[in-house]
PDB file of N, CA and C in Angstrom:
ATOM      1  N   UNK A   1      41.616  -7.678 138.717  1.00  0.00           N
ATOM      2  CA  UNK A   1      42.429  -7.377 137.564  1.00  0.00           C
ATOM      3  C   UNK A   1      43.362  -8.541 137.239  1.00  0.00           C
ATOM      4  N   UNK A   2      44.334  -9.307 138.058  1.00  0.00           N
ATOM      5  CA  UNK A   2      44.885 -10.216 138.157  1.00  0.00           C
ATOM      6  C   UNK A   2      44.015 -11.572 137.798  1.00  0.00           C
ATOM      7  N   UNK A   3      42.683 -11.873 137.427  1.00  0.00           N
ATOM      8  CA  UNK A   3      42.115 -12.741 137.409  1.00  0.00           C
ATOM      9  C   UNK A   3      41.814 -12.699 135.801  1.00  0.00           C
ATOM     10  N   UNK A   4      41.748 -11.162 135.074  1.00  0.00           N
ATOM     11  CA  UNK A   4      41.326 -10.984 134.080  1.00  0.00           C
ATOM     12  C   UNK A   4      42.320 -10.926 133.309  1.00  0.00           C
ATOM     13  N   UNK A   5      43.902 -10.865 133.730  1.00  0.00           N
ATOM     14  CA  UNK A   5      44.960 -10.982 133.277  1.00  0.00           C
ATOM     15  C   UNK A   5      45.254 -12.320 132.910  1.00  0.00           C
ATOM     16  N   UNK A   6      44.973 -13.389 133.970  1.00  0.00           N
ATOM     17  CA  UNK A   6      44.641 -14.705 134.025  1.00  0.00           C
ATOM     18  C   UNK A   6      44.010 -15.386 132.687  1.00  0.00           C
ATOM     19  N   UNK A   7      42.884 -14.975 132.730  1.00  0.00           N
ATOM     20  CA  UNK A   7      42.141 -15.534 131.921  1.00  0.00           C
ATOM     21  C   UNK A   7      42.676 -15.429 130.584  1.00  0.00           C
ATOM     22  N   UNK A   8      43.108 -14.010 130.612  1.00  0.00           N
ATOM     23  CA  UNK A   8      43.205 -13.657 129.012  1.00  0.00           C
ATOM     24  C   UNK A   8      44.602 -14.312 128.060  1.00  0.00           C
ATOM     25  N   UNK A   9      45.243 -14.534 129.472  1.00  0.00           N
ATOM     26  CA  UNK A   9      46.835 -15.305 129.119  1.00  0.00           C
ATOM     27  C   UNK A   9      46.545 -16.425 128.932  1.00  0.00           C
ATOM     28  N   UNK A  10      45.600 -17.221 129.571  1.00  0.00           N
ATOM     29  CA  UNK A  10      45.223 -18.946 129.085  1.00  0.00           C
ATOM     30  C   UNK A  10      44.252 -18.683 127.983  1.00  0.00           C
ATOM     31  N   UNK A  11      43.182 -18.077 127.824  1.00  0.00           N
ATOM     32  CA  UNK A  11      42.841 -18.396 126.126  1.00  0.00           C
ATOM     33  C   UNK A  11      43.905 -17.897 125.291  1.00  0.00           C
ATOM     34  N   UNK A  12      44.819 -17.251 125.289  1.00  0.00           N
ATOM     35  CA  UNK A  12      45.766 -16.914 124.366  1.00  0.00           C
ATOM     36  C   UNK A  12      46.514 -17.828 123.680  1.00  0.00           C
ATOM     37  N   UNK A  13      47.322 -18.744 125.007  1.00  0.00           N
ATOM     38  CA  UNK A  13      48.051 -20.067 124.937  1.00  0.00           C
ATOM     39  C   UNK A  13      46.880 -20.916 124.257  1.00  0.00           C
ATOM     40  N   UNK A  14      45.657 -21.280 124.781  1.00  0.00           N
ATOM     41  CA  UNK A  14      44.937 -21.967 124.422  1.00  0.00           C
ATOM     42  C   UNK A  14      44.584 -22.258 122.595  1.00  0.00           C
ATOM     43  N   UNK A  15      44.421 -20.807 122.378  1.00  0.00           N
ATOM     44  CA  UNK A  15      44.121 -20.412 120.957  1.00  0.00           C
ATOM     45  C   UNK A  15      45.495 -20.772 120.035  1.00  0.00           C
ATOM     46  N   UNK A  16      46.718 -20.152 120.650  1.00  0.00           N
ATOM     47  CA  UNK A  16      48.126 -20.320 120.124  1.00  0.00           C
ATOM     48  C   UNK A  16      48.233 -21.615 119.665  1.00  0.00           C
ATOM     49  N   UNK A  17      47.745 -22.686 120.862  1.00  0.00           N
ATOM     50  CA  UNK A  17      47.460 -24.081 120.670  1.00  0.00           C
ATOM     51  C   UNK A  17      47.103 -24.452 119.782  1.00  0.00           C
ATOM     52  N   UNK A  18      45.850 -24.222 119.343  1.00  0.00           N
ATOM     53  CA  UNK A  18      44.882 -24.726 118.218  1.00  0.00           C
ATOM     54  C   UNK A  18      45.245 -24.259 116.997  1.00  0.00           C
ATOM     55  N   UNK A  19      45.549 -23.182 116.872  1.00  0.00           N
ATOM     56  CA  UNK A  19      46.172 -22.847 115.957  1.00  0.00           C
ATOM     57  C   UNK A  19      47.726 -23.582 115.423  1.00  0.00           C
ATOM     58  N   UNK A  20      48.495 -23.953 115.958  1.00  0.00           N
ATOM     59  CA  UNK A  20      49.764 -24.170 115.791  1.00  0.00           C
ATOM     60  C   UNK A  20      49.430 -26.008 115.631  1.00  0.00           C
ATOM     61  N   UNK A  21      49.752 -26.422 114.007  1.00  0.00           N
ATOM     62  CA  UNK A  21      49.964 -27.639 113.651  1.00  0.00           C
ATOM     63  C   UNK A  21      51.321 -28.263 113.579  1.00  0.00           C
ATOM     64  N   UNK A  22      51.518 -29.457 113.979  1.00  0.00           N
ATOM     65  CA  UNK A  22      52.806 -30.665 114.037  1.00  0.00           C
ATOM     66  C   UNK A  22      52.997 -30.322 112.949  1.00  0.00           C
ATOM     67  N   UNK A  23      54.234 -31.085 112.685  1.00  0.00           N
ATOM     68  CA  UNK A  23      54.927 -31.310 111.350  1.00  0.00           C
ATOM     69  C   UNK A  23      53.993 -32.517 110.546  1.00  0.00           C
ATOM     70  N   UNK A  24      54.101 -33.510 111.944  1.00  0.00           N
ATOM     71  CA  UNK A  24      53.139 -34.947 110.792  1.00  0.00           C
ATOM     72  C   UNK A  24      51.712 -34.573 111.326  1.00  0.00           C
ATOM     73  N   UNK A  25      51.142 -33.863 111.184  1.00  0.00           N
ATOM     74  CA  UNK A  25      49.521 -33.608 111.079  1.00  0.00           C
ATOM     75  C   UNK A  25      48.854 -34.901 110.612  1.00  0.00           C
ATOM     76  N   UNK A  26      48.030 -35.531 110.483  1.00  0.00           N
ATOM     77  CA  UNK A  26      47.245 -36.298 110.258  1.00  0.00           C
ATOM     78  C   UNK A  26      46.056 -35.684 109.357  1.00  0.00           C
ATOM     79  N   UNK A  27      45.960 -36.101 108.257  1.00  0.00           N
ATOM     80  CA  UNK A  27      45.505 -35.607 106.811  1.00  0.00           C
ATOM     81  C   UNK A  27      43.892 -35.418 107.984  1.00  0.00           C
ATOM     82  N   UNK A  28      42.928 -34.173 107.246  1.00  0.00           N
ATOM     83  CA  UNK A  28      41.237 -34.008 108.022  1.00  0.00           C
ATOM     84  C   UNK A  28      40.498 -35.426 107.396  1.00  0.00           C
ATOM     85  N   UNK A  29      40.552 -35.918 105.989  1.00  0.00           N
ATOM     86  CA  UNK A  29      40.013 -36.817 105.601  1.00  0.00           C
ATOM     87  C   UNK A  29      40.412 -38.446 105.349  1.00  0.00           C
ATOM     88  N   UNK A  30      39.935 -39.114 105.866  1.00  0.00           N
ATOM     89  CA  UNK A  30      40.384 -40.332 105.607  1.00  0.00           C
ATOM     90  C   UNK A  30      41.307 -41.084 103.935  1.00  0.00           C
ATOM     91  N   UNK A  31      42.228 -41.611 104.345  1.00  0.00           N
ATOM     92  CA  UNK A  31      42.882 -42.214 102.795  1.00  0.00           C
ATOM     93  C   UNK A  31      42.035 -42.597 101.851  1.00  0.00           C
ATOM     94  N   UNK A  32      41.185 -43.136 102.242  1.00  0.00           N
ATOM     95  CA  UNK A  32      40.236 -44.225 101.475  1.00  0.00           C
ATOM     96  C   UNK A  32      39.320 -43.307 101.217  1.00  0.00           C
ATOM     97  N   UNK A  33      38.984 -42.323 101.069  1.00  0.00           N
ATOM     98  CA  UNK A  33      37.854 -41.293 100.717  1.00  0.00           C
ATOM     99  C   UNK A  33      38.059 -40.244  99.163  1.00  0.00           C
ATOM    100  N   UNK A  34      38.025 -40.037  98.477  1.00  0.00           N
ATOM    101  CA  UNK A  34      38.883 -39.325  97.752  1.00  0.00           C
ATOM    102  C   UNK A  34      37.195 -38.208  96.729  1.00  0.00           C
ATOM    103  N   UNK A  35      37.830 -37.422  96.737  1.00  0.00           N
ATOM    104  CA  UNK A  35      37.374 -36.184  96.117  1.00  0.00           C
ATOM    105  C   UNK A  35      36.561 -36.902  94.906  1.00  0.00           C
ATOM    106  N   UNK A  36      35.182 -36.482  94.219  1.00  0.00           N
ATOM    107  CA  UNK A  36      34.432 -36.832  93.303  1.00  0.00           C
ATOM    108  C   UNK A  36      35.118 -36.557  92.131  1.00  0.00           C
ATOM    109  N   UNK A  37      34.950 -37.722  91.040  1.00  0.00           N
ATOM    110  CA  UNK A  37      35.737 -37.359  89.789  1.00  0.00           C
ATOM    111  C   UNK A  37      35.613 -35.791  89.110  1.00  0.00           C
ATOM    112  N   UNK A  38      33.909 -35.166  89.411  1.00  0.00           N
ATOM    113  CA  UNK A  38      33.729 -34.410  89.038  1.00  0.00           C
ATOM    114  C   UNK A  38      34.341 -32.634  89.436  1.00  0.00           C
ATOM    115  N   UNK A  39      35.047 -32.805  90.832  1.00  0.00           N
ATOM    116  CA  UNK A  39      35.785 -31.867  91.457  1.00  0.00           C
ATOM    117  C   UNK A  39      36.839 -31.962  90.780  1.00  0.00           C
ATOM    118  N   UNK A  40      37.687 -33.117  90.319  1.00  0.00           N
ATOM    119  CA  UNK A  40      38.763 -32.871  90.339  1.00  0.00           C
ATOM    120  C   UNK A  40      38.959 -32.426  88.689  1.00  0.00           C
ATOM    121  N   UNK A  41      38.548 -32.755  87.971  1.00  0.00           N
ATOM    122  CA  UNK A  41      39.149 -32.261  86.561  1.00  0.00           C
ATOM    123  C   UNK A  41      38.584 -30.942  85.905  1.00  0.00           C
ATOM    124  N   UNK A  42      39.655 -30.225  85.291  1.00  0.00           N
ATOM    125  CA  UNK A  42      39.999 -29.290  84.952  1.00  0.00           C
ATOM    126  C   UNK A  42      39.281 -29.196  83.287  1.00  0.00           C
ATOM    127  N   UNK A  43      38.222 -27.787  83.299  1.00  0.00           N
ATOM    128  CA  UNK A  43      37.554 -27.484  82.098  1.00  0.00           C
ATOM    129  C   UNK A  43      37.954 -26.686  81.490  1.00  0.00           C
ATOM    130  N   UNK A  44      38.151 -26.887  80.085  1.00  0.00           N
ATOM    131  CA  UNK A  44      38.803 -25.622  79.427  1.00  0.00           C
ATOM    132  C   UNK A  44      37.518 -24.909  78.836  1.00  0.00           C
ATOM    133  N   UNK A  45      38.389 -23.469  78.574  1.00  0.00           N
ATOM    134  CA  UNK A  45      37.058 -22.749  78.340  1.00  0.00           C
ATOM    135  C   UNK A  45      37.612 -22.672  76.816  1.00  0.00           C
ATOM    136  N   UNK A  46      36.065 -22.027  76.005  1.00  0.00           N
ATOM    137  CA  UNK A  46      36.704 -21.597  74.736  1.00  0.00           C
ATOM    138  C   UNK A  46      37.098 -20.337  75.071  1.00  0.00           C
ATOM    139  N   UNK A  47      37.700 -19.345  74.047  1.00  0.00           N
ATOM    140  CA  UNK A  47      38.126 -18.270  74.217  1.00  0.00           C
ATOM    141  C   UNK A  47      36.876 -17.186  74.320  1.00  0.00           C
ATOM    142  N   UNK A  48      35.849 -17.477  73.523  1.00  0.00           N
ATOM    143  CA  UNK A  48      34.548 -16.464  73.866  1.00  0.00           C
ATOM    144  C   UNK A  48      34.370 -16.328  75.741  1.00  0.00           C
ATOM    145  N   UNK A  49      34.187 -18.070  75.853  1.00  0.00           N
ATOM    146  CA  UNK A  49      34.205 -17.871  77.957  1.00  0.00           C
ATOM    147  C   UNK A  49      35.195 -16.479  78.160  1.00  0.00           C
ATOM    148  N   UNK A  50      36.141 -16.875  77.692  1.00  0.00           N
ATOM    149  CA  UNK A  50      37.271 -16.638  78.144  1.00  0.00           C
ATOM    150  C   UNK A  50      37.360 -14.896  78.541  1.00  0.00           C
ATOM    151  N   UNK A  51      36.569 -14.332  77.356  1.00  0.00           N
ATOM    152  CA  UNK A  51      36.547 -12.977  76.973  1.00  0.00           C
ATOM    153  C   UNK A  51      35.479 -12.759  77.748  1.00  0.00           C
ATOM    154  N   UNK A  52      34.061 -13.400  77.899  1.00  0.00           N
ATOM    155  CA  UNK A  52      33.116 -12.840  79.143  1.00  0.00           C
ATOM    156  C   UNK A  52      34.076 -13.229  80.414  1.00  0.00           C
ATOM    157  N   UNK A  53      34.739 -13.570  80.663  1.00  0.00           N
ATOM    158  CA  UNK A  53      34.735 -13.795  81.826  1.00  0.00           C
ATOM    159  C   UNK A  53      35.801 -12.494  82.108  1.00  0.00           C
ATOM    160  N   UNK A  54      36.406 -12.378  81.180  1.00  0.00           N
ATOM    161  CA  UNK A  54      37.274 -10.901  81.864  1.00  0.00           C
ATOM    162  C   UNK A  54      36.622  -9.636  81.714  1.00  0.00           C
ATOM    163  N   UNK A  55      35.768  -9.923  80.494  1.00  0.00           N
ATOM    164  CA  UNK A  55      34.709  -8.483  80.730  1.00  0.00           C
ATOM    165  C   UNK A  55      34.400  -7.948  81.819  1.00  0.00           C
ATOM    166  N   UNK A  56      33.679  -9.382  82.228  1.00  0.00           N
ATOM    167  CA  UNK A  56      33.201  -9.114  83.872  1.00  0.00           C
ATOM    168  C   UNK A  56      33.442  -8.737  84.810  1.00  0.00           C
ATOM    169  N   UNK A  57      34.756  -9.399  85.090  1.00  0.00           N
ATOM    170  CA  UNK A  57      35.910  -8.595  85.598  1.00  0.00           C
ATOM    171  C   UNK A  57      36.508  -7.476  85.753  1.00  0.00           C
ATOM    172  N   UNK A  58      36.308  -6.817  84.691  1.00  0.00           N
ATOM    173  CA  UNK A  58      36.934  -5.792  84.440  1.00  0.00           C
ATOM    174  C   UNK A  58      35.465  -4.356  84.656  1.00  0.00           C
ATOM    175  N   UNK A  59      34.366  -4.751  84.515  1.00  0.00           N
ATOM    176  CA  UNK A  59      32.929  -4.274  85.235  1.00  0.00           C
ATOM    177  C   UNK A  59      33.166  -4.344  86.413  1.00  0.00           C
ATOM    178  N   UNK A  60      33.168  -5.223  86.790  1.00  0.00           N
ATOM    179  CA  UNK A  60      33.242  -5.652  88.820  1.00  0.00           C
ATOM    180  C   UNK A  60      34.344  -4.638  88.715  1.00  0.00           C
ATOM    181  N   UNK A  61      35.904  -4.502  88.572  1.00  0.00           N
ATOM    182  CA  UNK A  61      36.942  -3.686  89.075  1.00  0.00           C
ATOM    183  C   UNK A  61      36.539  -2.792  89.178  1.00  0.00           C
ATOM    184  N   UNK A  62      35.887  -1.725  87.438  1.00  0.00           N
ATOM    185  CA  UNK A  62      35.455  -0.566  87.577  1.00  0.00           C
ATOM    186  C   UNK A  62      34.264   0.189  88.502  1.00  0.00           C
ATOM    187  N   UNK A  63      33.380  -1.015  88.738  1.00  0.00           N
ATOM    188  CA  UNK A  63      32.266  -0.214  89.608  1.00  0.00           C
ATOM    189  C   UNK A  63      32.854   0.221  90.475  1.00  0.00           C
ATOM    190  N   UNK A  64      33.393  -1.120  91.209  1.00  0.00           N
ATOM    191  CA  UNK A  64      34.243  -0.797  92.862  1.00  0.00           C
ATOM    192  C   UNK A  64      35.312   0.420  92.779  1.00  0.00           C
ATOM    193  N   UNK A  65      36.166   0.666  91.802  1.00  0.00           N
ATOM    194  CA  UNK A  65      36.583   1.886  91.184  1.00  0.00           C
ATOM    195  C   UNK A  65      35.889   3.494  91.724  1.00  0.00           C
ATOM    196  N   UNK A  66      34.986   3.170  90.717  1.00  0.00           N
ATOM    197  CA  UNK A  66      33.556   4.178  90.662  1.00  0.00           C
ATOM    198  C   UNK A  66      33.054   4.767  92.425  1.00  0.00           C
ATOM    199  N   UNK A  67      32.586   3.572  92.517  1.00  0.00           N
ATOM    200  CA  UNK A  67      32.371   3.731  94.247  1.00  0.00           C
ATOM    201  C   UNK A  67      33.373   4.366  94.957  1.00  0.00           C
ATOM    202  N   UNK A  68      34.459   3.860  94.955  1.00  0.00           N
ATOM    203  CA  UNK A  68      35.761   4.385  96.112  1.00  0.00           C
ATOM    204  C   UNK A  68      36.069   5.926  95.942  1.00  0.00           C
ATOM    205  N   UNK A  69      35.857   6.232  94.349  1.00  0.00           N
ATOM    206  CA  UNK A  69      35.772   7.690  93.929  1.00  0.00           C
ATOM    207  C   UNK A  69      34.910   8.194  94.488  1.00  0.00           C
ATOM    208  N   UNK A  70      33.383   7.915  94.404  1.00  0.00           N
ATOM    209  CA  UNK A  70      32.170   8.450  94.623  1.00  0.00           C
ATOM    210  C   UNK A  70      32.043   8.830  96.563  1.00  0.00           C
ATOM    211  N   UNK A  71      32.604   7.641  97.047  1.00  0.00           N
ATOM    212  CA  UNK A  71      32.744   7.800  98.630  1.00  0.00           C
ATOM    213  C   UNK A  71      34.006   8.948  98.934  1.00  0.00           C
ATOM    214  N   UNK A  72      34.753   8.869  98.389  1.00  0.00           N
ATOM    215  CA  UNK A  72      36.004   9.872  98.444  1.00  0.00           C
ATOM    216  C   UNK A  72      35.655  11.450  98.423  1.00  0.00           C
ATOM    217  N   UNK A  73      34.627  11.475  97.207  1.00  0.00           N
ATOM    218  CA  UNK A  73      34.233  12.867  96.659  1.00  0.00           C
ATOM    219  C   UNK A  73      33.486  13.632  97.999  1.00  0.00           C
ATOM    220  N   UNK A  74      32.563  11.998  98.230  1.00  0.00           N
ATOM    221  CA  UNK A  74      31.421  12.714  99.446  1.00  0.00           C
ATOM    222  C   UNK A  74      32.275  12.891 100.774  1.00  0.00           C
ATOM    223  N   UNK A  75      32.969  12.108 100.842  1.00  0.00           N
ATOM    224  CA  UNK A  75      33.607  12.709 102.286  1.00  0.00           C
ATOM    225  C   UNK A  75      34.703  13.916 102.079  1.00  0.00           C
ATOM    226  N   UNK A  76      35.286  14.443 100.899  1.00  0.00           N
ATOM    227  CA  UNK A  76      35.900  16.000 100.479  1.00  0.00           C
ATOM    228  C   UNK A  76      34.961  16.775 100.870  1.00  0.00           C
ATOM    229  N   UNK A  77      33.572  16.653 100.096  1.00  0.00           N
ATOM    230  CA  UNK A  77      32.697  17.781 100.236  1.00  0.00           C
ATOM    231  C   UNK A  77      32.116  17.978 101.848  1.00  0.00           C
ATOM    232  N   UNK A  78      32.226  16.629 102.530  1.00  0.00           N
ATOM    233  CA  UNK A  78      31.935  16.782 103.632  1.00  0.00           C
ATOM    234  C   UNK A  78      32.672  17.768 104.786  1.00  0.00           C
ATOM    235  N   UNK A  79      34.111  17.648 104.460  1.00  0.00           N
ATOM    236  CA  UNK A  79      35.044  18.078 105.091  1.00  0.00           C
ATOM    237  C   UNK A  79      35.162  19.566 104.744  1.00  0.00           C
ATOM    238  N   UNK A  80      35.183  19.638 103.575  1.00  0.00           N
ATOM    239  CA  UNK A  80      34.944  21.757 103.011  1.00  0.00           C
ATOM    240  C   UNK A  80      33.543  22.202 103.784  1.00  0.00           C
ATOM    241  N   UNK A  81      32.468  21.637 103.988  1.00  0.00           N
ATOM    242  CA  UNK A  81      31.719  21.868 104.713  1.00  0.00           C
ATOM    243  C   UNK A  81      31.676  22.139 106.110  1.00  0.00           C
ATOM    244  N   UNK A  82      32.193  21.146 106.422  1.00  0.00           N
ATOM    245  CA  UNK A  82      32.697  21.226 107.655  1.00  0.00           C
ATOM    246  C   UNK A  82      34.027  22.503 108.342  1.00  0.00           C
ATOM    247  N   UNK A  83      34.907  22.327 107.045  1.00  0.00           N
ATOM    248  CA  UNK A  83      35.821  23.917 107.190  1.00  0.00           C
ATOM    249  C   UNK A  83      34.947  25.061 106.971  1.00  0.00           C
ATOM    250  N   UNK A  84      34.066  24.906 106.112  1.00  0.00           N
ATOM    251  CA  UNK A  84      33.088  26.457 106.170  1.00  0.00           C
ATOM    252  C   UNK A  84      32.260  26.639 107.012  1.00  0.00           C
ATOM    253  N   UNK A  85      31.870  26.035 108.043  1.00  0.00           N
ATOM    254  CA  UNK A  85      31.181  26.125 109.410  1.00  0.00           C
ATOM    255  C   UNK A  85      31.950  26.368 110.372  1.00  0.00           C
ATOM    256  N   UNK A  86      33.283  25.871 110.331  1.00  0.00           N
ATOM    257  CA  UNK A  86      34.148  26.417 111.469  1.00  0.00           C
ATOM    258  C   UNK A  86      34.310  27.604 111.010  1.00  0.00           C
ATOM    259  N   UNK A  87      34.700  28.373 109.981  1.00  0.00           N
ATOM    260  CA  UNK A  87      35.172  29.542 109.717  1.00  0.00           C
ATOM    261  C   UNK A  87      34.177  30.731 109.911  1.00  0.00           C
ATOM    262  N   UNK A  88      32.802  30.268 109.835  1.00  0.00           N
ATOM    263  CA  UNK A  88      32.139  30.935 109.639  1.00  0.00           C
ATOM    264  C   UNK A  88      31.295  32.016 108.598  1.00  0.00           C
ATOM    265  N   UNK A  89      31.988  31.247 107.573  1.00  0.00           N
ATOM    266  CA  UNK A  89      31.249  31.517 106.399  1.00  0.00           C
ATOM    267  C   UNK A  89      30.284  31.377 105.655  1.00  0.00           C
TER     268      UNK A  89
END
């Protein structure tokens, strides 16, 4: 038990370690390397984009909506079921 206590206290520190960055970190990519022109600039949309793109959005919200209802309903009915078998009705 004492060995497994062991262990679990040094990957902890270990992990704490890796996790926990300096103040002066050292940038992941070299200075001299720099991001493709094509990453970096910013596209405007027209306003039609603009309007599919929240449509869409607003589809995606509602399904997931839809669903959370639909899972909700089935686990109610599950549970009245489940009270009418205990009761014996």
């Amino acid at each position: 038990m004492r060995k497994l206590t062991l262990t679990v206290a040094a990957l902890a520190s270990l992990c704490g370690a890796a996790l926990v960055t300096p103040a002066l970190a050292v940038p992941a990519s070299p200075a001299g390397v720099a991001a493709p022109e094509a990453m970096t600039t910013t596209v405007a949309m027209t306003p039609m984009e603009r309007r599919m793109m929240h449509r869409r959005m607003e589809r995606r919200m509602m399904h997931r909506r839809m669903e959370r209802r639909m899972m909700h309903r089935h686990m109610e009915r599950r549970m009245m079921q489940r009270r009418m078998m205990r009761n014996g009705m």
